[in-house]
Protein backbone atom coordinates (compact mmCIF):
# COMPACT_ATOMS: atom_id res chain seq x y z
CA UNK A 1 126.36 81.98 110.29
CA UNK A 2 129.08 83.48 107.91
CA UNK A 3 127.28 81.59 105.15
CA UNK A 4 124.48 83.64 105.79
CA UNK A 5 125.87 87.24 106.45
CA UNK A 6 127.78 86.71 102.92
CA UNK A 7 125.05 85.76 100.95
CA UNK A 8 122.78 88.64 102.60
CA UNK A 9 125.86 90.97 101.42
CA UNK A 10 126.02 89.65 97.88
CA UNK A 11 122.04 89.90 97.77
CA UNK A 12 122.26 93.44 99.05
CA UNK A 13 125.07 94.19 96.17
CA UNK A 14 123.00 92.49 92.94
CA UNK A 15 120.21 93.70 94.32
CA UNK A 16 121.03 97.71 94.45
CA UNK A 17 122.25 97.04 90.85
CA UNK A 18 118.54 95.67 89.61
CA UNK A 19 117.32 99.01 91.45
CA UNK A 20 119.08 101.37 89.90
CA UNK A 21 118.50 102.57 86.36
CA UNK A 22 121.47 102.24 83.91
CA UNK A 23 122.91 106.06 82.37
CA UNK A 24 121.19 105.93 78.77
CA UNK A 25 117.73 104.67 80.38
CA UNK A 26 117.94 107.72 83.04
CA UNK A 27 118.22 110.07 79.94
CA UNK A 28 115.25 108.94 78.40
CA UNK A 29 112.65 108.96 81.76
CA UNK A 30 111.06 112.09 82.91
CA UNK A 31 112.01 113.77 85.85
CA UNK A 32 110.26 111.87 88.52
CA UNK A 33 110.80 108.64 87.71
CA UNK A 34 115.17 108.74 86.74
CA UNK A 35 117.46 106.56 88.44
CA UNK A 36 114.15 104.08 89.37
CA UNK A 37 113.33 102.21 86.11
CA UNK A 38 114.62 101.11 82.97
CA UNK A 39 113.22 101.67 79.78
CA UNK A 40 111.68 105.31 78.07
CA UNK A 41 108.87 105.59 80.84
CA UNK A 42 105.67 107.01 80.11
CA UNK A 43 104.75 108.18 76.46
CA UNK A 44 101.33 109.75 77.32
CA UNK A 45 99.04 111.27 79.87
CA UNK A 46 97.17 108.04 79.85
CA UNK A 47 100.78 105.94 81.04
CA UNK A 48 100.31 107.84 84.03
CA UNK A 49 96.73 106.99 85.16
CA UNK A 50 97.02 103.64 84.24
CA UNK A 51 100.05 103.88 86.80
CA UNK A 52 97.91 106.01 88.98
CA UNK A 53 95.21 103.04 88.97
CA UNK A 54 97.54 100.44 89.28
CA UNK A 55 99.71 101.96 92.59
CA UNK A 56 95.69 103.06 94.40
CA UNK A 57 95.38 99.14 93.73
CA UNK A 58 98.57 97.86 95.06
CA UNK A 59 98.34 100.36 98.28
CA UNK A 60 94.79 99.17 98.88
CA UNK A 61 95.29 95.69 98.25
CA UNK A 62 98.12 95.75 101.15
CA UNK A 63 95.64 97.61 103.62
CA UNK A 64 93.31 95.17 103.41
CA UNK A 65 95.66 91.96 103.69
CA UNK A 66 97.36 93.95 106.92
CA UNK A 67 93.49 94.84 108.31
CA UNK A 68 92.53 91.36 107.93
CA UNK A 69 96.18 89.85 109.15
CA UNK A 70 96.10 91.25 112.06
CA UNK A 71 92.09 91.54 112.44
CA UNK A 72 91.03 88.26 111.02
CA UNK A 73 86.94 88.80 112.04
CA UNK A 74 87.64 84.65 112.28
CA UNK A 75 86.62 83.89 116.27
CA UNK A 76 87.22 79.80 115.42
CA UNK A 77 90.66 79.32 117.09
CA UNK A 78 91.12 76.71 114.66
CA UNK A 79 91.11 78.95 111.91
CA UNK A 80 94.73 78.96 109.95
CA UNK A 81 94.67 82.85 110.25
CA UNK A 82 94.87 82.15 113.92
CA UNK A 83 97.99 79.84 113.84
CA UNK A 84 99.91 82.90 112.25
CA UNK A 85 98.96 85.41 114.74
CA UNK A 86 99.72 83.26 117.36
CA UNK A 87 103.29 82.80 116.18
């Protein structure tokens, strides 16, 4: 059990360090992306609808796999989709 609280620690530790934009990469992003990536950020207009496109993507692909997780439409109780909601 100690095993596992120290290794959720250390995880927690690295893991705000891979967050977190170094100083010289927060210089070079634009206001409302510092401190959240590394790199310059977006050089155009265009950088930011392809981000635009690519987030409406992401948010709708995780409605749909939460609508059909938890709503399968599947009424065979043999289904696999059933074996996880039964859990």
């Amino acid at each position: 059990m100690m095993k596992i609280k120290y290794l959720i620690m250390v995880l927690f530790a690295l893991s705000f360090q891979v967050v977190s934009a170094c100083p010289v990469c927060e210089k070079q992003q634009p206001k409302i992306t510092q401190g959240l990536t590394h790199g310059a950020g977006p050089q155009s207009n265009w950088d930011w609808v392809i981000i635009a496109i690519i987030t409406a993507v992401t948010v709708l692909t995780f409605i749909y796999s939460l609508k059909y997780l938890i709503k399968p439409g599947e009424k065979n109780n043999d289904h696999i989709k059933q074996s996880i909601l039964s859990n």
